[in-house]
Protein backbone atom coordinates (compact mmCIF):
# COMPACT_ATOMS: atom_id res chain seq x y z
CA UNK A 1 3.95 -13.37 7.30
CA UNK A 2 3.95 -16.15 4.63
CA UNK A 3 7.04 -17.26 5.55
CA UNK A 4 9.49 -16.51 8.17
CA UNK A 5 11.48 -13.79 8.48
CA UNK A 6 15.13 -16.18 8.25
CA UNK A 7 15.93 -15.25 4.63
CA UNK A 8 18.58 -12.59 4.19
CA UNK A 9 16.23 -10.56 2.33
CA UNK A 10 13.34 -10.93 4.55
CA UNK A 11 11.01 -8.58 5.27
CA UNK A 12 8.05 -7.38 6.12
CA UNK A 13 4.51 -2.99 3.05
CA UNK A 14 3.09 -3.97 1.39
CA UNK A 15 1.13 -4.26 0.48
CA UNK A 16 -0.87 -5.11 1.30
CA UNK A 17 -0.84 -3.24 8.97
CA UNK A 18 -0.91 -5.54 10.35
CA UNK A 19 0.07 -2.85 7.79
CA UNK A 20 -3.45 -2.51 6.64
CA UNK A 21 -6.60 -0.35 7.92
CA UNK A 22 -9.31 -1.55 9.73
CA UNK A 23 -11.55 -1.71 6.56
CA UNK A 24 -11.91 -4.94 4.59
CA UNK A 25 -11.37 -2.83 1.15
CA UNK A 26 -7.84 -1.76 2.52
CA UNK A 27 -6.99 -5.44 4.32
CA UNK A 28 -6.74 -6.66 1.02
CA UNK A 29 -5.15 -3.70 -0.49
CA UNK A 30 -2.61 -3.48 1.96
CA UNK A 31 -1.92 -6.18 3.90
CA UNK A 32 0.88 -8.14 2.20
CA UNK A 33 2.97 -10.53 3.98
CA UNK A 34 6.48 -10.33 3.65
CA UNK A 35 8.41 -12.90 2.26
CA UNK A 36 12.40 -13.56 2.58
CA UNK A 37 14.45 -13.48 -1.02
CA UNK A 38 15.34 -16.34 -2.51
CA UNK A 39 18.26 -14.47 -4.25
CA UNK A 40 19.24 -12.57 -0.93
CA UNK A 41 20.21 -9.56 -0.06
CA UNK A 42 23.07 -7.21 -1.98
CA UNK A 43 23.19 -10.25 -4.19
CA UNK A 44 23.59 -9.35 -7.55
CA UNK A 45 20.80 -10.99 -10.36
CA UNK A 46 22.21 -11.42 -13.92
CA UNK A 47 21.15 -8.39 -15.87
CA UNK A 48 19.68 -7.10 -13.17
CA UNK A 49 16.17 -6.82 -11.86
CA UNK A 50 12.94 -4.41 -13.67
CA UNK A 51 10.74 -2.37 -12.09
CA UNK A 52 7.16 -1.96 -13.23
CA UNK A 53 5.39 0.49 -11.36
CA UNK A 54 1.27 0.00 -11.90
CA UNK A 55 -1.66 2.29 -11.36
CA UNK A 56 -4.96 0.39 -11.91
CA UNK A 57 -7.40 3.38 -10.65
CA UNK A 58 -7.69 6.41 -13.25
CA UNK A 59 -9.52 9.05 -10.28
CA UNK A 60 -9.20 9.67 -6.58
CA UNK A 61 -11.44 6.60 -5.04
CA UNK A 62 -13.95 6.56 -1.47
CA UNK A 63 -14.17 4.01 0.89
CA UNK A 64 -16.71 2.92 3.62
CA UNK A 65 -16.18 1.76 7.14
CA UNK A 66 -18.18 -1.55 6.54
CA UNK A 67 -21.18 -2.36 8.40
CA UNK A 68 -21.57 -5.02 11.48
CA UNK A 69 -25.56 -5.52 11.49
CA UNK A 70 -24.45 -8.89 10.43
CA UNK A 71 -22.95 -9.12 14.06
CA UNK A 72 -25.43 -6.79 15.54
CA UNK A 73 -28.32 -9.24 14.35
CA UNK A 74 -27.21 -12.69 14.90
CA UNK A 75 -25.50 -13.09 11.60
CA UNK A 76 -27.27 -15.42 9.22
CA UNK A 77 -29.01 -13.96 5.73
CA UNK A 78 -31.41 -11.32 7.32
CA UNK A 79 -28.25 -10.01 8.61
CA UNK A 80 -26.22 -10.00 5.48
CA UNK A 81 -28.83 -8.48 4.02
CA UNK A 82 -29.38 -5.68 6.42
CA UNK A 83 -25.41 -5.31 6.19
CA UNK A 84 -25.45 -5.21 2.41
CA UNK A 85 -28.24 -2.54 2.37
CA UNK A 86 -26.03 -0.31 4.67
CA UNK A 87 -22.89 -0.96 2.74
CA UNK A 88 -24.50 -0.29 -0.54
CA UNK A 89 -26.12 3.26 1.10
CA UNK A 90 -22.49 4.04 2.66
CA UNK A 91 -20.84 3.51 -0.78
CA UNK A 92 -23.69 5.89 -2.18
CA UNK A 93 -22.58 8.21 0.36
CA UNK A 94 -19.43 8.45 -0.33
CA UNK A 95 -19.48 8.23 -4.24
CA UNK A 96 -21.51 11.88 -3.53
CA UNK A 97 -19.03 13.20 -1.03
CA UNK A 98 -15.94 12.31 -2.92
CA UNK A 99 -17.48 13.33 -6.81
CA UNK A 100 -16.52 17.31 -5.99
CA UNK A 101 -13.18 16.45 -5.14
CA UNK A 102 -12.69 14.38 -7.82
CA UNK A 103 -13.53 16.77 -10.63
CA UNK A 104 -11.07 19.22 -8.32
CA UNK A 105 -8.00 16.88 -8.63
CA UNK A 106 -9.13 15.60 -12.07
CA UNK A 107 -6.19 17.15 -13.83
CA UNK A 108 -3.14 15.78 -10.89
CA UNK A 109 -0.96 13.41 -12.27
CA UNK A 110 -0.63 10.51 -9.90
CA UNK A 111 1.01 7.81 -12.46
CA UNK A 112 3.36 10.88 -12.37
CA UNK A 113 3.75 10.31 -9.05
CA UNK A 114 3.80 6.86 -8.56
CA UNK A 115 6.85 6.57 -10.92
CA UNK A 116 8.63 9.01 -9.46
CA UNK A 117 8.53 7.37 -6.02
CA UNK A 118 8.99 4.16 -7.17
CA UNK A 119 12.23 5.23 -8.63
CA UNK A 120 13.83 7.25 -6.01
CA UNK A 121 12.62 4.37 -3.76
CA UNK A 122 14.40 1.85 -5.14
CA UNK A 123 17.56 3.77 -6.14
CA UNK A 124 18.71 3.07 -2.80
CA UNK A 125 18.06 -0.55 -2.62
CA UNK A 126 21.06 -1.94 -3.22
CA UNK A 127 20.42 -5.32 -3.56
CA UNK A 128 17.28 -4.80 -6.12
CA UNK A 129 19.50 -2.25 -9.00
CA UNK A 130 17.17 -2.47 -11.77
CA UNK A 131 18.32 -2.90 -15.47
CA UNK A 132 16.48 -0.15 -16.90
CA UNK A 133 14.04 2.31 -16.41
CA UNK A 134 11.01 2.17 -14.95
CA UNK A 135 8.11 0.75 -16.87
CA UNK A 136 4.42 1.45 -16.32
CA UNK A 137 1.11 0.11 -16.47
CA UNK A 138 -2.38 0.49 -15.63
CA UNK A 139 -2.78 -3.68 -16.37
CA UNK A 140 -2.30 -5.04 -12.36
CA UNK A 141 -3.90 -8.32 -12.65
CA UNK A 142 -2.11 -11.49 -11.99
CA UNK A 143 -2.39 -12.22 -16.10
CA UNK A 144 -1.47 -8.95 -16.38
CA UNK A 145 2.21 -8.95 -14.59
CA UNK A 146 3.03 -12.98 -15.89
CA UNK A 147 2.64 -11.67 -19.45
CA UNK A 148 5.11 -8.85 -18.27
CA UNK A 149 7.66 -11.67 -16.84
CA UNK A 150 7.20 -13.31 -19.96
CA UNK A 151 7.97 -10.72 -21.92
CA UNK A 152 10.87 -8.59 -19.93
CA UNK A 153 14.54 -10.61 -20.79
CA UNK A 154 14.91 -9.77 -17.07
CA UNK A 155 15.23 -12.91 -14.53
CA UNK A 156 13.33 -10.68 -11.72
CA UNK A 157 10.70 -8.54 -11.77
CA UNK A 158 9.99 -5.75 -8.93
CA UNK A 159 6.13 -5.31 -9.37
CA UNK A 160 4.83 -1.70 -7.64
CA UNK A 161 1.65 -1.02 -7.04
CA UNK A 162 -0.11 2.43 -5.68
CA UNK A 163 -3.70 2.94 -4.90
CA UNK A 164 -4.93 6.34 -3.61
CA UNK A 165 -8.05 6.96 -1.81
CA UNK A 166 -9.68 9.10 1.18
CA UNK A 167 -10.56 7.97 4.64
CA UNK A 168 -14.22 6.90 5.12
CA UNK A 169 -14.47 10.03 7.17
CA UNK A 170 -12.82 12.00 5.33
CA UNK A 171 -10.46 13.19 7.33
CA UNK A 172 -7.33 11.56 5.51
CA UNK A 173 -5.49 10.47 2.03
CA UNK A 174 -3.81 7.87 2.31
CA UNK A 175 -1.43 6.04 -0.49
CA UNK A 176 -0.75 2.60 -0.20
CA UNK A 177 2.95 1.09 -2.21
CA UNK A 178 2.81 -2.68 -2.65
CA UNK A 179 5.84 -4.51 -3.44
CA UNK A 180 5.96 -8.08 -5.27
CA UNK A 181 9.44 -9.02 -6.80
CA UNK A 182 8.97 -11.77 -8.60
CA UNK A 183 11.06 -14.37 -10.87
CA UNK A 184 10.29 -15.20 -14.64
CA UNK A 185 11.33 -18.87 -14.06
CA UNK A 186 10.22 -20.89 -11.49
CA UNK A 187 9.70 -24.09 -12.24
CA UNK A 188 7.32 -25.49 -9.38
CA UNK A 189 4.37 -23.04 -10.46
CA UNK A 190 1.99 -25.56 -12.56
CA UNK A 191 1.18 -22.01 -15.01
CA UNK A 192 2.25 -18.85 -15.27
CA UNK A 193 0.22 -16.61 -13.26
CA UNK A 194 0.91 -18.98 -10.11
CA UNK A 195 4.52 -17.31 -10.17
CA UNK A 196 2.84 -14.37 -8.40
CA UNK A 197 1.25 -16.40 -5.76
CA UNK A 198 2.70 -15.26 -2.53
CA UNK A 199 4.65 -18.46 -2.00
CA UNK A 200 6.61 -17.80 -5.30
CA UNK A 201 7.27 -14.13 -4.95
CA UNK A 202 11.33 -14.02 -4.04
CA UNK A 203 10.09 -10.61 -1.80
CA UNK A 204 6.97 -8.97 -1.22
CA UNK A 205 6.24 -5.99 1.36
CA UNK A 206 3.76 -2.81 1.89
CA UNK A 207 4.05 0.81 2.86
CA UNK A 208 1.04 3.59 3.73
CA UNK A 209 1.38 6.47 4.05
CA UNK A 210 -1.62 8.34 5.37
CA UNK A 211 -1.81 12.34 5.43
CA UNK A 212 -4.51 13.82 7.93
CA UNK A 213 -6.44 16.93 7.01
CA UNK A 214 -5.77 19.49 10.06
CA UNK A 215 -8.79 20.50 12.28
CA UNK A 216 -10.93 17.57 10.92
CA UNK A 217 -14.76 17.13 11.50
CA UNK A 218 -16.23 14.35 12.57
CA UNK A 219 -18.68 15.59 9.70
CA UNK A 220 -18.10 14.23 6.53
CA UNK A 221 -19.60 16.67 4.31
CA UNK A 222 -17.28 19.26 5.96
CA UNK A 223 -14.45 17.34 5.70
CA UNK A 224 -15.32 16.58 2.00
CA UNK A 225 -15.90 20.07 1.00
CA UNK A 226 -12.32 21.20 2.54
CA UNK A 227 -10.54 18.49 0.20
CA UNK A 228 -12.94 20.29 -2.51
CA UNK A 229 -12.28 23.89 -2.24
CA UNK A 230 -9.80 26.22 -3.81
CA UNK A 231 -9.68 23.50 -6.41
CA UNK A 232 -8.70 20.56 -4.29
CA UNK A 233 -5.81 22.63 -2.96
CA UNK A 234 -5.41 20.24 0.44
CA UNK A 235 -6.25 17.14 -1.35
CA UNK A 236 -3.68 18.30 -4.23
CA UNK A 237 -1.13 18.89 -1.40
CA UNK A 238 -1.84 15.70 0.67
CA UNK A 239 -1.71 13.56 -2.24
CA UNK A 240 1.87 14.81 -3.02
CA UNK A 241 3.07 14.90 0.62
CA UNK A 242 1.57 11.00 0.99
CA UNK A 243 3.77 10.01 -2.56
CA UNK A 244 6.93 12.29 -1.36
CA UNK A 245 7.08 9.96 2.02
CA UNK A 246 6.74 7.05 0.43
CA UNK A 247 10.08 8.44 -1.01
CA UNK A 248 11.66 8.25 2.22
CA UNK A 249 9.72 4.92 3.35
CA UNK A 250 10.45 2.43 0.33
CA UNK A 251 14.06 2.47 1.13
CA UNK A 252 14.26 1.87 4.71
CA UNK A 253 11.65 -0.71 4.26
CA UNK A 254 14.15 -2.43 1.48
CA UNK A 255 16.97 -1.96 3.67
CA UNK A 256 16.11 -3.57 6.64
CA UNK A 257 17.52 -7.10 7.43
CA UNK A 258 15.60 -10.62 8.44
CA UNK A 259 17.56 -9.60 11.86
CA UNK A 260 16.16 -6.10 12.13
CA UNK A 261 12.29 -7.30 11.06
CA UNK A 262 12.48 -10.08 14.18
CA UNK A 263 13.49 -7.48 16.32
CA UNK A 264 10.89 -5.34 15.77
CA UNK A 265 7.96 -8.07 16.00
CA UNK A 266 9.69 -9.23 19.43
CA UNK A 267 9.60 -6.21 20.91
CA UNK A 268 6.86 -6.98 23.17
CA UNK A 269 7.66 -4.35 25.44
CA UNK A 270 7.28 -1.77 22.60
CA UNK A 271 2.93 -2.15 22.87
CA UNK A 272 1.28 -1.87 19.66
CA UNK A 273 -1.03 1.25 19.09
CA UNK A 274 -4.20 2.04 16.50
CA UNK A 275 -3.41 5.09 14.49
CA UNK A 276 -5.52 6.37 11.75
CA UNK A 277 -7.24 2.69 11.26
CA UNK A 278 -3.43 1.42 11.48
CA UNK A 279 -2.17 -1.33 14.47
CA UNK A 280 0.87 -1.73 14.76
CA UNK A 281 4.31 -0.88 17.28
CA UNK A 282 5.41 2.58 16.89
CA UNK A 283 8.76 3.70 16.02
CA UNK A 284 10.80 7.03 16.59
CA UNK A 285 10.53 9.33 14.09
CA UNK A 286 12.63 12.94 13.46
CA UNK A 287 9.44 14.81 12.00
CA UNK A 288 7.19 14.29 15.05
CA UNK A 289 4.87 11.98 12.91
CA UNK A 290 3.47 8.66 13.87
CA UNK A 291 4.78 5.73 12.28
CA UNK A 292 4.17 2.12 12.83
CA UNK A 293 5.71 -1.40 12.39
CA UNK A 294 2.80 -3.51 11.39
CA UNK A 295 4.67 -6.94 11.61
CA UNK A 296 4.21 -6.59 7.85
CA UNK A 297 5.78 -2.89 6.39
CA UNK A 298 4.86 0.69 7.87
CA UNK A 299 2.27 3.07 8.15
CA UNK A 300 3.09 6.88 8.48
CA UNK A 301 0.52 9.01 9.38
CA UNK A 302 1.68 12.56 9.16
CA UNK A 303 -0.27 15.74 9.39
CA UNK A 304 -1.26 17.76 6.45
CA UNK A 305 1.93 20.54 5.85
């Protein structure tokens, strides 16, 4: 955490697992620390707060289980450059694999859906009721959202972000929500796009929610032509189950308390568990699904339905 879980608001998504995989593309996706309000909890803000819900990708995206022959070989540049070679064949890979399943899915709307569970996540946060409607971007860059404080009358800002992307084997899609809520004015940032540095950010958290393809291979190319077929009917499916739980995550994420975050990091006895490239302590769930308190948000990973 970047700070410590005493604020009223507390928390924690996200971002942001540790609430993040064990990939370096998705530790810095997805691991956001949380960060207690300054406003607090079920405290009202003056005209209430926006939410801007932003999209950067435009198409399903691969990722790669990085390479260690920098460990394997003693580090140093030979290394790197062995590890840079792999990488770069990997991401080649991959960019193959995932290009059928791409043009499958071309035509799913997933700003669609990342507005849609955006709102119905924070309709029941009552301490972040937002003035308006949603607003929506594909701009998520730290200029991008200090121009937006600048120019919303609004003295908060709850800043959304989704990325979408399949499982370096293959075998999952898995949607990652991070949360930033930040304030137009604060007068210690020396310029504008410092507001969003995590220090500033009155709350910021991360949720994942990971959908597993049934019966996977341990063969990618199998795995990749299953997401493919029928007209990416599975990865059209898994992509809307991963952005419906997020539905059901973003609010009990919002709702929980400084108290009920402590708890759950204390809770040695509770052992932490890797699921689906996730670490974290695992908590009860209704649906038979794994989910996990990453000391930073939660991970869900839920079969393909």
């Amino acid at each position: 955490m970047i700070k410590s879980f005493s604020g009223v608001l507390g928390m924690s998504l996200v971002a942001f697992l540790s609430a993040s995989p064990a990939t370096a593309q998705d530790q810095a996706a997805v691991a956001v620390a949380a960060t207690p309000a300054a406003t607090g909890q079920n405290v009202a803000v003056a005209g209430g707060r926006s939410l801007h819900v932003m999209v950067a990708q435009s198409e399903l995206k691969s990722d790669i289980n990085p390479s260690n022959a920098a460990v394997y070989t003693g580090g140093g540049l030979l290394g790197g450059l062995i590890g840079a070679a792999m990488d770069s064949a990997r991401a080649k890979k991959a960019e193959a694999l995932i290009t059928p399943v791409r043009t499958a899915v071309a035509d799913v709307d997933a700003d669609a859906l990342a507005i849609a569970a955006a709102k119905a996540g924070f309709a029941k946060a009552d301490w972040n009721r937002t003035a308006t409607d949603a607003s929506f971007s594909k701009d998520s860059s730290p200029a991008g959202k200090s121009a937006y404080l600048d120019t919303n009358p609004n003295a908060e800002t709850a800043f959304v972000e989704y990325s979408y992307d399949l499982s370096p084997n293959f075998d999952a899609v898995r949607v990652i929500e991070r949360i930033e809520v930040a304030a137009k004015s604060v007068p210690q940032a020396s310029k504008p796009e410092k507001r969003l540095q995590p220090k500033y950010l009155v709350y910021s958290g991360s949720v994942a929610s990971i959908v597993s393809l049934p019966d996977a291979s341990k063969d990618k190319e199998a795995n990749a032509a299953r997401w493919a077929a029928d007209n990416g009917k599975l990865t059209r499916a898994a992509l809307s189950q991963a952005f419906n739980k997020l539905q059901e995550l973003t609010p009990r994420l919002l709702a929980m308390t400084a108290a009920d975050g402590d708890a759950l990091n204390r809770d040695k006895k509770n052992k932490r568990i890797m699921a689906a490239g996730y670490f974290g302590r695992p908590q009860p769930t209704s649906d038979g699904s794994t989910l996990l308190w990453t000391g930073f948000g939660f991970a869900q990973i839920t079969p393909l339905r």
